[in-house]
C-alpha atoms as a PDB file:
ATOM      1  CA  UNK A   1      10.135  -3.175 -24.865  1.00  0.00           C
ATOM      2  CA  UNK A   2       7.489  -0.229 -25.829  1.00  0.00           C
ATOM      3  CA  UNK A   3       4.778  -2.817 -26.195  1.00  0.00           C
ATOM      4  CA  UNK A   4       5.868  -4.534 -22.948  1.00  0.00           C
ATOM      5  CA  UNK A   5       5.997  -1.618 -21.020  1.00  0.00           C
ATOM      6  CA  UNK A   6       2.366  -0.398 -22.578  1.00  0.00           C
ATOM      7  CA  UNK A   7       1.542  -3.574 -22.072  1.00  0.00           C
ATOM      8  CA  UNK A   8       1.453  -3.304 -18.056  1.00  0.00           C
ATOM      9  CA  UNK A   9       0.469   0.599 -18.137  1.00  0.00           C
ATOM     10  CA  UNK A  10      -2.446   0.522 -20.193  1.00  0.00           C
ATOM     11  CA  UNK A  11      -4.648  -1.430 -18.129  1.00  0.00           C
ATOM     12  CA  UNK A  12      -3.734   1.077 -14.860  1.00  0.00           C
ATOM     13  CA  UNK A  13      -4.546   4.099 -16.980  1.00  0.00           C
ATOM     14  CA  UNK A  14      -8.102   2.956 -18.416  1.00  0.00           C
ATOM     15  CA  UNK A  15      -9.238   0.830 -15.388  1.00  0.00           C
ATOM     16  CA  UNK A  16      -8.470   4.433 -13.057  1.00  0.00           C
ATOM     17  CA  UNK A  17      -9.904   6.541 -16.518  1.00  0.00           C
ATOM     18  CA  UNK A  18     -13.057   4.071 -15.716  1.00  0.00           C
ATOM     19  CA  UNK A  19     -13.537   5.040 -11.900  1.00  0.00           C
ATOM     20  CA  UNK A  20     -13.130   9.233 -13.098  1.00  0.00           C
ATOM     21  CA  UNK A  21     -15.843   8.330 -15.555  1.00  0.00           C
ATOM     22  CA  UNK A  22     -17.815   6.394 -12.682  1.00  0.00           C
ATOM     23  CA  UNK A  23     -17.910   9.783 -10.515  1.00  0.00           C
ATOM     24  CA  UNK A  24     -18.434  12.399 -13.178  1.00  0.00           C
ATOM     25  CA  UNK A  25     -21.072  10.453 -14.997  1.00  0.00           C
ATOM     26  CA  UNK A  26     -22.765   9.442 -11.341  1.00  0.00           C
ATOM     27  CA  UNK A  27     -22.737   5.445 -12.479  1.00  0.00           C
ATOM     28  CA  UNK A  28     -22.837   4.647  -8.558  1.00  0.00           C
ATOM     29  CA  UNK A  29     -22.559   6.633  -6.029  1.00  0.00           C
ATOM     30  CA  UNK A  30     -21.278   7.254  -2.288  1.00  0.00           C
ATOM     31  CA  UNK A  31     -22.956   4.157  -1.537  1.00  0.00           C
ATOM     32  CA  UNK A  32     -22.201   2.214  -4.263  1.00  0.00           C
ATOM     33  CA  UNK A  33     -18.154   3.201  -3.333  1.00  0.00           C
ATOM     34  CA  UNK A  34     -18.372   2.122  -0.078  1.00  0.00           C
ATOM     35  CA  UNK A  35     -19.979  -1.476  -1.062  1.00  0.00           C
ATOM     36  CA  UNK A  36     -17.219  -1.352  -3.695  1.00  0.00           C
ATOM     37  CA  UNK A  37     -14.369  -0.947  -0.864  1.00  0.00           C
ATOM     38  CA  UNK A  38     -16.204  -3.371   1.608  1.00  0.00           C
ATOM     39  CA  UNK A  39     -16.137  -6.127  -1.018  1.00  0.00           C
ATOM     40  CA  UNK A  40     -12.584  -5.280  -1.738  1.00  0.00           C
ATOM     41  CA  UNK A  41     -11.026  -4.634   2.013  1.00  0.00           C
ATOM     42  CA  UNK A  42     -13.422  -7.675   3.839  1.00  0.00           C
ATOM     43  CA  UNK A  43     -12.990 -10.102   1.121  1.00  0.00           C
ATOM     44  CA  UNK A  44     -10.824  -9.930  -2.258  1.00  0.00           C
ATOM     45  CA  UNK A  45      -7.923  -8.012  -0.686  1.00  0.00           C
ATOM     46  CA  UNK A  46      -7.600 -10.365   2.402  1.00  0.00           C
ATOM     47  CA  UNK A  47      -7.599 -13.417   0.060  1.00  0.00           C
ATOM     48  CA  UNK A  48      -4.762 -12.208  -1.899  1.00  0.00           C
ATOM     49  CA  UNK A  49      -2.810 -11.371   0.940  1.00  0.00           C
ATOM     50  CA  UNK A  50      -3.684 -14.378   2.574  1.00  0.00           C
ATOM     51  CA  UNK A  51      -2.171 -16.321  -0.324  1.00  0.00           C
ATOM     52  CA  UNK A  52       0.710 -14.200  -0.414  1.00  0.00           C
ATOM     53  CA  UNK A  53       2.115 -15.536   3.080  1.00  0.00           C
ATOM     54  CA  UNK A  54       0.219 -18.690   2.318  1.00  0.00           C
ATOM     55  CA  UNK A  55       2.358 -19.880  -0.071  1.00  0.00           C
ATOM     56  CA  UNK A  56       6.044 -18.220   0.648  1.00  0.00           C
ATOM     57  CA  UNK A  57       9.018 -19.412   1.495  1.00  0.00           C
ATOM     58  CA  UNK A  58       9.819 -18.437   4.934  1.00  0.00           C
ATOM     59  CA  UNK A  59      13.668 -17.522   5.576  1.00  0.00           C
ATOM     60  CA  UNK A  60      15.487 -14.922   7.381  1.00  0.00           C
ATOM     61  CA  UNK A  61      14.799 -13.236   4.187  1.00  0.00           C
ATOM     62  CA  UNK A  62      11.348 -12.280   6.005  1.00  0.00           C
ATOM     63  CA  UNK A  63      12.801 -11.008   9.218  1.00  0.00           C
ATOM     64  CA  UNK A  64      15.422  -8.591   7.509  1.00  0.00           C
ATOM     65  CA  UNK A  65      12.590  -6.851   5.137  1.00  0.00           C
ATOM     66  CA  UNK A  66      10.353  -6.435   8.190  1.00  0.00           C
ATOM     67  CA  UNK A  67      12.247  -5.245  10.188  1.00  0.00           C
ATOM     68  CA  UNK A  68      14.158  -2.536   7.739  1.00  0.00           C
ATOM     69  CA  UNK A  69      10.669  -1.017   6.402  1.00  0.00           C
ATOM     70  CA  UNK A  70       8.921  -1.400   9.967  1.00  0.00           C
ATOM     71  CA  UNK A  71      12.134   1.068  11.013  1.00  0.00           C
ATOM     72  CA  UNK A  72      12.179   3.102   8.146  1.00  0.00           C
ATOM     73  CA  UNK A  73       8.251   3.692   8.421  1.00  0.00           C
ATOM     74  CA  UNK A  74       9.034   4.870  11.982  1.00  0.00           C
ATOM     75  CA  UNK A  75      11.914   7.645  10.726  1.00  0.00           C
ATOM     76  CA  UNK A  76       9.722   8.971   7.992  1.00  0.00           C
ATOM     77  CA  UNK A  77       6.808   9.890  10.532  1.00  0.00           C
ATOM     78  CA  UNK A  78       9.627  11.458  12.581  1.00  0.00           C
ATOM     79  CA  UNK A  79      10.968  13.087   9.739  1.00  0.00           C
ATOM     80  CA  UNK A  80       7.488  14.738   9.334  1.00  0.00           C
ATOM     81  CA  UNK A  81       7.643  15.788  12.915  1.00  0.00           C
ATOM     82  CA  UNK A  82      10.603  17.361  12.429  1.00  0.00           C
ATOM     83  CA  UNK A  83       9.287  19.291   9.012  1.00  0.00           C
ATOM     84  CA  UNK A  84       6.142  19.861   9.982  1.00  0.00           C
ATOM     85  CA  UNK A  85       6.652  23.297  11.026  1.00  0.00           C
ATOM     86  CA  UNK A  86       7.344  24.169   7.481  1.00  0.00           C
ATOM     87  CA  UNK A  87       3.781  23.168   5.781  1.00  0.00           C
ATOM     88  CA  UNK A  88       1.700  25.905   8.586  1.00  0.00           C
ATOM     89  CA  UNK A  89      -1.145  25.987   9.064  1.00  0.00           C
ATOM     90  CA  UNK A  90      -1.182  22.433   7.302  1.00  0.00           C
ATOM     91  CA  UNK A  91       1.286  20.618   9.459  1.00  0.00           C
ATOM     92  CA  UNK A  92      -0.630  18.729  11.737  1.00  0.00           C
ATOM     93  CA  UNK A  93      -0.984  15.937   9.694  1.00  0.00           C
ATOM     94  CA  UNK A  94       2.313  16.498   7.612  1.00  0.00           C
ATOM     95  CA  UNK A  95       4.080  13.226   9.668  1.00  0.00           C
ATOM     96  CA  UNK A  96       1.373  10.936   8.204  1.00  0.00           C
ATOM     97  CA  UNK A  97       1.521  11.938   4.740  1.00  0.00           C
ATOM     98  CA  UNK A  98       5.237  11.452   4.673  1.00  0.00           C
ATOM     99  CA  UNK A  99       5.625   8.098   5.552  1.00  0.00           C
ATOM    100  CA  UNK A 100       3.594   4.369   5.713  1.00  0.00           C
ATOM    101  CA  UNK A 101       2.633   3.165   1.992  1.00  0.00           C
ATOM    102  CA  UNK A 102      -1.243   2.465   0.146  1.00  0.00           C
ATOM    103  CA  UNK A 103       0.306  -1.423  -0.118  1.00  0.00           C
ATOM    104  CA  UNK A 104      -3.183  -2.935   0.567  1.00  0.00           C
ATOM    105  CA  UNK A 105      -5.065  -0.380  -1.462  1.00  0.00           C
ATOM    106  CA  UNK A 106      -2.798  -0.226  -4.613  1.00  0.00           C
ATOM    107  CA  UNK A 107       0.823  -1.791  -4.269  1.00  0.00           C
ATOM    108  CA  UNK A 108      -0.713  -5.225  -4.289  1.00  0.00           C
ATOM    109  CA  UNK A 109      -2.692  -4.159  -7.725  1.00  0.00           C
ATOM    110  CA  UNK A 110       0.109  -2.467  -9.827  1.00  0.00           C
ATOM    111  CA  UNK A 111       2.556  -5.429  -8.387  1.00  0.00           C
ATOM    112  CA  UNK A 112       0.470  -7.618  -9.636  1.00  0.00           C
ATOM    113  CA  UNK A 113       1.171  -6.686 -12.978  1.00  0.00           C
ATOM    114  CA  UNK A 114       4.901  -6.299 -13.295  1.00  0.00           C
ATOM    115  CA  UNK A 115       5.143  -9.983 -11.838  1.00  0.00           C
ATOM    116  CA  UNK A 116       1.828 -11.705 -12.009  1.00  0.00           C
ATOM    117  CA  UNK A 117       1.707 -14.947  -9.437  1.00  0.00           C
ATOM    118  CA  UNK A 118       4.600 -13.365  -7.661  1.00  0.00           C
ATOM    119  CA  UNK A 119       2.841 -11.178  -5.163  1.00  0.00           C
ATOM    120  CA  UNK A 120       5.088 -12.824  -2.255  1.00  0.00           C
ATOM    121  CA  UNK A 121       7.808 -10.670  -2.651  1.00  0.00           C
ATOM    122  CA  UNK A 122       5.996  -7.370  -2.475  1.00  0.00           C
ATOM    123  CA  UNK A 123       4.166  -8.923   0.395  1.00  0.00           C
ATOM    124  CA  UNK A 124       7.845  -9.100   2.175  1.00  0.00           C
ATOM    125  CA  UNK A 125       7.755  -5.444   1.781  1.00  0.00           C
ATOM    126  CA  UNK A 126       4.382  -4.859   2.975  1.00  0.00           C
ATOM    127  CA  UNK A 127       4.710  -6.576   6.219  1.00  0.00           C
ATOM    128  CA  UNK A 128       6.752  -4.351   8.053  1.00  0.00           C
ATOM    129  CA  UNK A 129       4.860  -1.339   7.288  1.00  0.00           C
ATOM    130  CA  UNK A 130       1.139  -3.330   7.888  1.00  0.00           C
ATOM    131  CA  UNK A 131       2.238  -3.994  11.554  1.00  0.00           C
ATOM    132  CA  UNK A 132       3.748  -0.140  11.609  1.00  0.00           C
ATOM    133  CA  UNK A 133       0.637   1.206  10.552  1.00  0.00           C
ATOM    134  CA  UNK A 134      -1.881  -0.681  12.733  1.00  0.00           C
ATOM    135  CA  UNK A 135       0.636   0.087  15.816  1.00  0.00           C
ATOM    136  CA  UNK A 136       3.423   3.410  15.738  1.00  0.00           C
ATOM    137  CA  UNK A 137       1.722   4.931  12.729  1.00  0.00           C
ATOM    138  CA  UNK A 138      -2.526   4.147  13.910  1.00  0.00           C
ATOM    139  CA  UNK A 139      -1.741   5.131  17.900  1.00  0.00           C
ATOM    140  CA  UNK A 140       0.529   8.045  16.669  1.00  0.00           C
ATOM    141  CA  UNK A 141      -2.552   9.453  14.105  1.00  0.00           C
ATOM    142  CA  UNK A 142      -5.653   9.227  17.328  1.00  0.00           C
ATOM    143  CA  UNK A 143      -3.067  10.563  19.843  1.00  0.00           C
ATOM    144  CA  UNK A 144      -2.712  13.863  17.371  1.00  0.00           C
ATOM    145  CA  UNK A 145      -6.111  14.052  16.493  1.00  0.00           C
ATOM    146  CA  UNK A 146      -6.841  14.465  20.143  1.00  0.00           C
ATOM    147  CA  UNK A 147      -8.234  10.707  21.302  1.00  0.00           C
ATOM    148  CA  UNK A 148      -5.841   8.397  24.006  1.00  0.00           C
ATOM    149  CA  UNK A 149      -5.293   5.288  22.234  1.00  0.00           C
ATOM    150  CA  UNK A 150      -4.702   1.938  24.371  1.00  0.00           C
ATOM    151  CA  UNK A 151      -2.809  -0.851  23.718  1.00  0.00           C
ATOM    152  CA  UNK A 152      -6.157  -2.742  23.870  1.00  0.00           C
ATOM    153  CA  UNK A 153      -7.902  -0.670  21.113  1.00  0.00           C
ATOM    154  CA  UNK A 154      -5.259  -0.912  19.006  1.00  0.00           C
ATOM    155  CA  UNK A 155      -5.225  -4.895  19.464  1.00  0.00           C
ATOM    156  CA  UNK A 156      -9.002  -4.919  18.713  1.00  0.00           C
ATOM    157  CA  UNK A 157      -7.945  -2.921  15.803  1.00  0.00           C
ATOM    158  CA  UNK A 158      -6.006  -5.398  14.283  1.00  0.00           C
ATOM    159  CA  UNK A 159      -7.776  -8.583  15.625  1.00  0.00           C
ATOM    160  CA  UNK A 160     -10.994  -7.401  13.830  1.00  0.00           C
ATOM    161  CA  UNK A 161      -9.356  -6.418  10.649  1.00  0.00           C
ATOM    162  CA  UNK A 162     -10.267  -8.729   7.691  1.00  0.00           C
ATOM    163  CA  UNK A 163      -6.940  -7.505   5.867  1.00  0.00           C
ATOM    164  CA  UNK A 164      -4.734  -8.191   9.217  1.00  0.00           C
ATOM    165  CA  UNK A 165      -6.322 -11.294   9.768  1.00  0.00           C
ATOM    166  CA  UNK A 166      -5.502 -12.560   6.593  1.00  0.00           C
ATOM    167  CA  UNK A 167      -2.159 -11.874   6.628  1.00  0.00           C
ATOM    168  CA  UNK A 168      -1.747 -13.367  10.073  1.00  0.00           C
ATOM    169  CA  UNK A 169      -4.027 -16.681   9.281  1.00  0.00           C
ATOM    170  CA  UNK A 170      -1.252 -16.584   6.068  1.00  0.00           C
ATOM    171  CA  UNK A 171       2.014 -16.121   7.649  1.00  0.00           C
ATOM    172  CA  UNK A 172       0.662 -19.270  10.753  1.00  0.00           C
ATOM    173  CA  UNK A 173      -0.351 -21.204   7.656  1.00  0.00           C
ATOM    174  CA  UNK A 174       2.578 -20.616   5.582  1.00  0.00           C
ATOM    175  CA  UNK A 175       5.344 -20.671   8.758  1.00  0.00           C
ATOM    176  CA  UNK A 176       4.053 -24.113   9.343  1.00  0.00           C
ATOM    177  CA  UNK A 177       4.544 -25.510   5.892  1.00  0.00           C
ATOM    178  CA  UNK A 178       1.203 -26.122   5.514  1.00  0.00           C
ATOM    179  CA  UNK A 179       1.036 -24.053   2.040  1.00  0.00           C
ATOM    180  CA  UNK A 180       3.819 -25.795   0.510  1.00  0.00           C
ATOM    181  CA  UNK A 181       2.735 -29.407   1.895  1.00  0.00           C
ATOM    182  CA  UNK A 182      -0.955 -28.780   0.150  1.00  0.00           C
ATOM    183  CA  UNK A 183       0.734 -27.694  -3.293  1.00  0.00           C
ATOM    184  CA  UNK A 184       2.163 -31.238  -3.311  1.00  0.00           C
ATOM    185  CA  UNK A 185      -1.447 -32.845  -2.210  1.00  0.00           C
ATOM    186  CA  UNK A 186      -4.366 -33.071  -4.958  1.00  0.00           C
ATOM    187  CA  UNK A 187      -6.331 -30.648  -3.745  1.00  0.00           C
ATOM    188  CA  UNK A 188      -3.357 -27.949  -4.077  1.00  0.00           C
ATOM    189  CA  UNK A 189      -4.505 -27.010  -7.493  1.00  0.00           C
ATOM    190  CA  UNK A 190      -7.785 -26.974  -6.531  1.00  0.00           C
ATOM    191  CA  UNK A 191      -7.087 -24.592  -3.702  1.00  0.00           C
ATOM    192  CA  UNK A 192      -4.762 -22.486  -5.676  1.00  0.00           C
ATOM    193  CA  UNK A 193      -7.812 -22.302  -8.060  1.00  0.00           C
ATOM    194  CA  UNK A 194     -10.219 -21.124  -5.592  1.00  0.00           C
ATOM    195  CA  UNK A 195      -7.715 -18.448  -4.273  1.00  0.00           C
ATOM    196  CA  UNK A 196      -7.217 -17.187  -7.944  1.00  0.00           C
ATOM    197  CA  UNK A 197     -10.547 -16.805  -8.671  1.00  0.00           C
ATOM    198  CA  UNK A 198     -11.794 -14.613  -5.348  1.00  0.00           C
ATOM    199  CA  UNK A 199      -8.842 -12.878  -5.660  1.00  0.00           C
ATOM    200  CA  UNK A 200      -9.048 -11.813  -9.385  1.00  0.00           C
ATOM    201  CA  UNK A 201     -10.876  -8.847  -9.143  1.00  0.00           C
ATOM    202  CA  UNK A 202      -9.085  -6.733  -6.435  1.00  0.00           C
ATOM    203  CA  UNK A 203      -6.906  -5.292  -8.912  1.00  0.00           C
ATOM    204  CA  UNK A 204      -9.721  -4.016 -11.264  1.00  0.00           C
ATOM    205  CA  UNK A 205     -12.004  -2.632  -8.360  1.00  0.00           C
ATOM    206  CA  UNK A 206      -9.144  -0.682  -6.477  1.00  0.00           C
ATOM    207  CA  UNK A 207      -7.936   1.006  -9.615  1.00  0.00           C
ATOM    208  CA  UNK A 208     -11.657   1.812  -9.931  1.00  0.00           C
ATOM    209  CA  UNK A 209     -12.249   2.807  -6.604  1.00  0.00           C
ATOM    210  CA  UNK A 210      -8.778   5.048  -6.582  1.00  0.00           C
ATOM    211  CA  UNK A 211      -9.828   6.601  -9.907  1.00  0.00           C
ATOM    212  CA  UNK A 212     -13.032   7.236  -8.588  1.00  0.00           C
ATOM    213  CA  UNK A 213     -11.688   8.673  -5.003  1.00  0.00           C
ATOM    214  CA  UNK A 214      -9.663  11.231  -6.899  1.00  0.00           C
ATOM    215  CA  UNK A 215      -9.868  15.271  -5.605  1.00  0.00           C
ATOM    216  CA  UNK A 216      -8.774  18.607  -6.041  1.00  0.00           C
ATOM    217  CA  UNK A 217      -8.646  21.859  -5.031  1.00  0.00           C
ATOM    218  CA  UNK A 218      -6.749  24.277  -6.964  1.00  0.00           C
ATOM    219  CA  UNK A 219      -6.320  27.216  -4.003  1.00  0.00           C
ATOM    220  CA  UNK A 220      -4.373  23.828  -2.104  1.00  0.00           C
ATOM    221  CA  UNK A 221      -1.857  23.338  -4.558  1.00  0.00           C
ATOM    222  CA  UNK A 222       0.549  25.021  -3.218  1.00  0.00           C
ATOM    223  CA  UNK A 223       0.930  23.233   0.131  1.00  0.00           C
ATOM    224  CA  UNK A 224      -0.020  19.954  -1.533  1.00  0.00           C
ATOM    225  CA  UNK A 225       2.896  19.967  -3.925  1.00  0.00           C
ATOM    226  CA  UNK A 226       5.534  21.324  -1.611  1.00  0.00           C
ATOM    227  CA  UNK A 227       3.945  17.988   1.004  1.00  0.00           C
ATOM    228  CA  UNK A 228       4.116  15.742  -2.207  1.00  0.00           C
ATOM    229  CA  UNK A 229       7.925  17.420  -2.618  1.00  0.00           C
ATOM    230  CA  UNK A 230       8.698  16.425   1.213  1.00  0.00           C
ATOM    231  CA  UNK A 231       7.220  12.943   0.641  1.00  0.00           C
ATOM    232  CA  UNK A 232       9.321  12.127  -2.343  1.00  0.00           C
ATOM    233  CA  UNK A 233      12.559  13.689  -1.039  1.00  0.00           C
ATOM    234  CA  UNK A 234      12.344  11.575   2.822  1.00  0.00           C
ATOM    235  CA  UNK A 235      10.788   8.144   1.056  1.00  0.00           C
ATOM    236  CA  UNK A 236      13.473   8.340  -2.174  1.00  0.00           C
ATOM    237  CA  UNK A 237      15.770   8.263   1.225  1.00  0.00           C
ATOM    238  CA  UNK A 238      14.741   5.970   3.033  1.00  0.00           C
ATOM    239  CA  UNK A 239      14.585   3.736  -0.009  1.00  0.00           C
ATOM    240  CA  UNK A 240      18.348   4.552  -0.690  1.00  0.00           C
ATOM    241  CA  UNK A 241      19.393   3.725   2.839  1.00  0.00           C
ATOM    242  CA  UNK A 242      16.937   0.434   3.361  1.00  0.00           C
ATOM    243  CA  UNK A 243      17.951  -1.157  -0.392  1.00  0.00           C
ATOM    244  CA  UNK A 244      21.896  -0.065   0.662  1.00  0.00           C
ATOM    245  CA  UNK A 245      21.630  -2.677   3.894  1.00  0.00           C
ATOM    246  CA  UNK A 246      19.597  -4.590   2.677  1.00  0.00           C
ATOM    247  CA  UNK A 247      21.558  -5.891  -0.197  1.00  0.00           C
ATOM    248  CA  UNK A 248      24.896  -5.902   1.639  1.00  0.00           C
ATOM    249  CA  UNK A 249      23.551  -8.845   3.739  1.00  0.00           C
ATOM    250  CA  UNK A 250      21.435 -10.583   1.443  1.00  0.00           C
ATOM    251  CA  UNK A 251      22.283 -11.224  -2.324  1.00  0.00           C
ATOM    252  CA  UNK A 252      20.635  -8.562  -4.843  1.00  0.00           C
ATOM    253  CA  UNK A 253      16.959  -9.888  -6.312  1.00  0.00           C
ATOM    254  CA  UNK A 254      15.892  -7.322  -9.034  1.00  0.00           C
ATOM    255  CA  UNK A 255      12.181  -8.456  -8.304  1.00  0.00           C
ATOM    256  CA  UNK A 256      12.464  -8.024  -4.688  1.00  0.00           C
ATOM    257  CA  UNK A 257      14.333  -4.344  -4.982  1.00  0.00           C
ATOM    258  CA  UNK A 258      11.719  -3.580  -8.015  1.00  0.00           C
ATOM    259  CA  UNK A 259       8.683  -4.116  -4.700  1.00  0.00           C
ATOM    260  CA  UNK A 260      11.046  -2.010  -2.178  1.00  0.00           C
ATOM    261  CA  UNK A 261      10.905   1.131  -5.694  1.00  0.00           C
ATOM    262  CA  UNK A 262       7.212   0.148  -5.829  1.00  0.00           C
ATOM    263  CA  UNK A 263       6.363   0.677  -2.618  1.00  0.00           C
ATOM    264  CA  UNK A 264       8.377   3.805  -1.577  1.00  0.00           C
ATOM    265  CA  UNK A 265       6.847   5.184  -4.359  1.00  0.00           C
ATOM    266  CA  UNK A 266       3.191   4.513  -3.364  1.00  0.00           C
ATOM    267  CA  UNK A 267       0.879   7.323  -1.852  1.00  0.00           C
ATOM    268  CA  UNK A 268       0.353   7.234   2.198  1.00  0.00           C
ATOM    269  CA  UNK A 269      -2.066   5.313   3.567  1.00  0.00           C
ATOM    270  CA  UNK A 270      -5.798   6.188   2.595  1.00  0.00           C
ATOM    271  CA  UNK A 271      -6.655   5.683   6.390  1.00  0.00           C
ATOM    272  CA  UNK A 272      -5.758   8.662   7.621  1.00  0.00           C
ATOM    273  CA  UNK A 273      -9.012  10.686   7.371  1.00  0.00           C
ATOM    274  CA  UNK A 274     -11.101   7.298   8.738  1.00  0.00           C
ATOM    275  CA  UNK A 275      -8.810   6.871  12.085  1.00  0.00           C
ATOM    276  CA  UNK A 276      -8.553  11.000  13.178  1.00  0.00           C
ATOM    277  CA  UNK A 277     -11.067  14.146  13.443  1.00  0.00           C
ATOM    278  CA  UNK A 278      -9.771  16.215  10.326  1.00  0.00           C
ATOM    279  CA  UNK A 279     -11.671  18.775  10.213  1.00  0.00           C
ATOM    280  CA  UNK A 280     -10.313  21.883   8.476  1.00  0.00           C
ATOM    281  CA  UNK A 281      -7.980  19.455   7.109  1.00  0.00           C
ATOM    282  CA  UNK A 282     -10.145  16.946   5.443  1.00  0.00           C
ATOM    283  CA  UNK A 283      -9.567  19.445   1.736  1.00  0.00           C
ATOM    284  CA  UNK A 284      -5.484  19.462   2.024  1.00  0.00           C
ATOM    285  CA  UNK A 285      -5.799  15.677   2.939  1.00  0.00           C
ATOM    286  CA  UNK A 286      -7.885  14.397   0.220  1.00  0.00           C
ATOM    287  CA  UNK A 287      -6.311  16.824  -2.230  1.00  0.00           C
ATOM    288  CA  UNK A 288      -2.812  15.640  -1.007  1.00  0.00           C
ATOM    289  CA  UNK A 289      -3.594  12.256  -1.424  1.00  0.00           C
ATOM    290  CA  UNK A 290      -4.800  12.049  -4.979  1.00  0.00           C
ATOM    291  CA  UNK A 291      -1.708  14.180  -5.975  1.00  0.00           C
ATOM    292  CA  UNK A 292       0.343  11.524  -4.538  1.00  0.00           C
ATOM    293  CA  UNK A 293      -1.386   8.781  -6.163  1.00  0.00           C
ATOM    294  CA  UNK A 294      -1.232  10.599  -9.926  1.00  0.00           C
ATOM    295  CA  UNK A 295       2.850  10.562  -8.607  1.00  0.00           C
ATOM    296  CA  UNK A 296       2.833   6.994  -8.365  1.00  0.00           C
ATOM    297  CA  UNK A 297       0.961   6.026 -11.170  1.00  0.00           C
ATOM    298  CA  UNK A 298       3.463   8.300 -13.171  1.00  0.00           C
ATOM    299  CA  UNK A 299       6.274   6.797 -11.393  1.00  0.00           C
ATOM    300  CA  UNK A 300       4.623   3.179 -11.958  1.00  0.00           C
ATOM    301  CA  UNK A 301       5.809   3.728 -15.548  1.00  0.00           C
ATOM    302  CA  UNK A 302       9.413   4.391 -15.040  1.00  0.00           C
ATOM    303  CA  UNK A 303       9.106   1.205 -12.619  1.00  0.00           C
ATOM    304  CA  UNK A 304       7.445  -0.963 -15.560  1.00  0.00           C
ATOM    305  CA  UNK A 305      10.463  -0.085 -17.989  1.00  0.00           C
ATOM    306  CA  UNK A 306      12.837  -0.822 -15.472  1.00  0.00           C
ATOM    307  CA  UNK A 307      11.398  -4.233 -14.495  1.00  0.00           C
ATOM    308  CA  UNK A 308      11.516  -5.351 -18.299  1.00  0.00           C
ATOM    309  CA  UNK A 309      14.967  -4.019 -19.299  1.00  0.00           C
ATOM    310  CA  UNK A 310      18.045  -6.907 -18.848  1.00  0.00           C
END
């Protein structure tokens, strides 16, 4: 199981070592990055969500795991509320860094690799907290960083979203039948071909990217590890009270329960800095979030092992 288990961890380590060694040897730059995370956010990453819904099976399977992580997305950023007057002077964006998950940005990747060609069932996951982050979690973030968000910004929000997009042109598609009727056609492996190959990459350039994004401050430690304490302590929670119902109405799946340990286990969502004015914050953020990540990663591991044992 050692080899197995390296096997699946190796390439997360080197491919992340490879985006530290990007930044501190200056291979690309700021620039470079950002045509990095275009290519991945407006065209790899919308692909493979795309073909996630694309091709699932649509049941009220869906329904349950969309609606228990949309709800327990919603009670971790109140939980934050409630704790954030704990982390002064760094609590006023404590709420967002305790709940929501990186699925787009790295859940999809590391998935990927526990089950390869099984991406649907992490995508059941991601759902519920997608719509909660473009909605509760996206108004919730502007309102605090001082704008008024409408219901019409937020719409244009998701409407011009590659990422959104694809998972809405995949769950139409894939509600319909239309993804199951093409595998059956000719031109489904074709297709499925097509899809494989755009989508290959995203794995390899968000590890790079992530590796790459990584900062610290050591005077922040402090506050960042007692926020990366609070994170694990109300997500391990909400995982124990969202697996608990959901397996008491739906038969246990260990690949479906290994997505819900993936993704409470991921870092909140890179977005936060792009969507709110942080400044004086922007340190503790960015510092908070690559603590979190090195957590997951870690935790990754334990994940792996747990995915191959019988």
């Amino acid at each position: 199981m050692g080899l197995s288990i390296l096997q699946m961890v190796l390439p997360v380590l080197l491919t992340f070592g490879i985006g530290l060694v990007c930044k501190r040897k200056n291979v690309f730059g700021q620039e470079g990055l950002k045509g990095l995370k275009a290519v991945v956010s407006n065209v790899t990453l919308p692909v493979v969500l795309f073909n996630a819904f694309f091709t699932a099976q649509y049941s009220g399977k869906i329904a349950l795991m969309f609606a228990t992580v949309f709800i327990s997305c919603v009670l971790g950023l109140l939980a934050g509320f409630a704790l954030r007057r704990w982390m002064k002077p760094y609590g006023k964006f404590l709420p967002f860094l305790l709940t929501n998950f990186e699925g787009g940005m790295l859940g999809y990747a590391l998935y990927g690799l526990l089950y390869a060609g099984q991406t649907q069932r992490f995508a059941m996951v991601d759902i519920g907290q997608t719509v909660c982050a473009f909605t509760v979690f996206l108004a919730t973030l502007r309102a605090v960083g001082g704008e008024k968000p409408t219901v019409g910004s937020l719409v244009r929000n998701m409407f011009t979203n590659p990422v959104f997009i694809g998972i809405l042109l995949g769950v139409a598609l894939g509600a319909l039948g239309v993804g199951q009727w093409i595998g059956t056609t000719p031109a489904g492996p074709i297709v499925n071909d097509v899809i494989r190959f755009i989508a290959a990459p995203t794995s390899t350039l968000i590890l790079i990217i992530v590796g790459y994004e990584l900062s610290f401050r050591r005077e922040l430690m402090k506050p960042v590890l007692k926020t990366v304490g609070l994170r694990l302590l109300v997500m391990g929670g909400l995982l124990a009270l969202g697996t608990v119902f959901v397996f008491s109405i739906i038969p246990f799946e260990k690949p479906l329960f290994v997505a819900m340990l993936l993704a409470y286990s991921l870092p909140a969502p890179y977005i936060i800095p792009l969507f709110a004015d942080v400044t004086g914050h922007a340190e503790y953020l960015s510092t908070t979030l690559s603590v979190q990540t090195l957590v997951s990663i870690l935790m990754f591991i334990a994940i792996a092992a747990y995915s191959l044992a019988a």
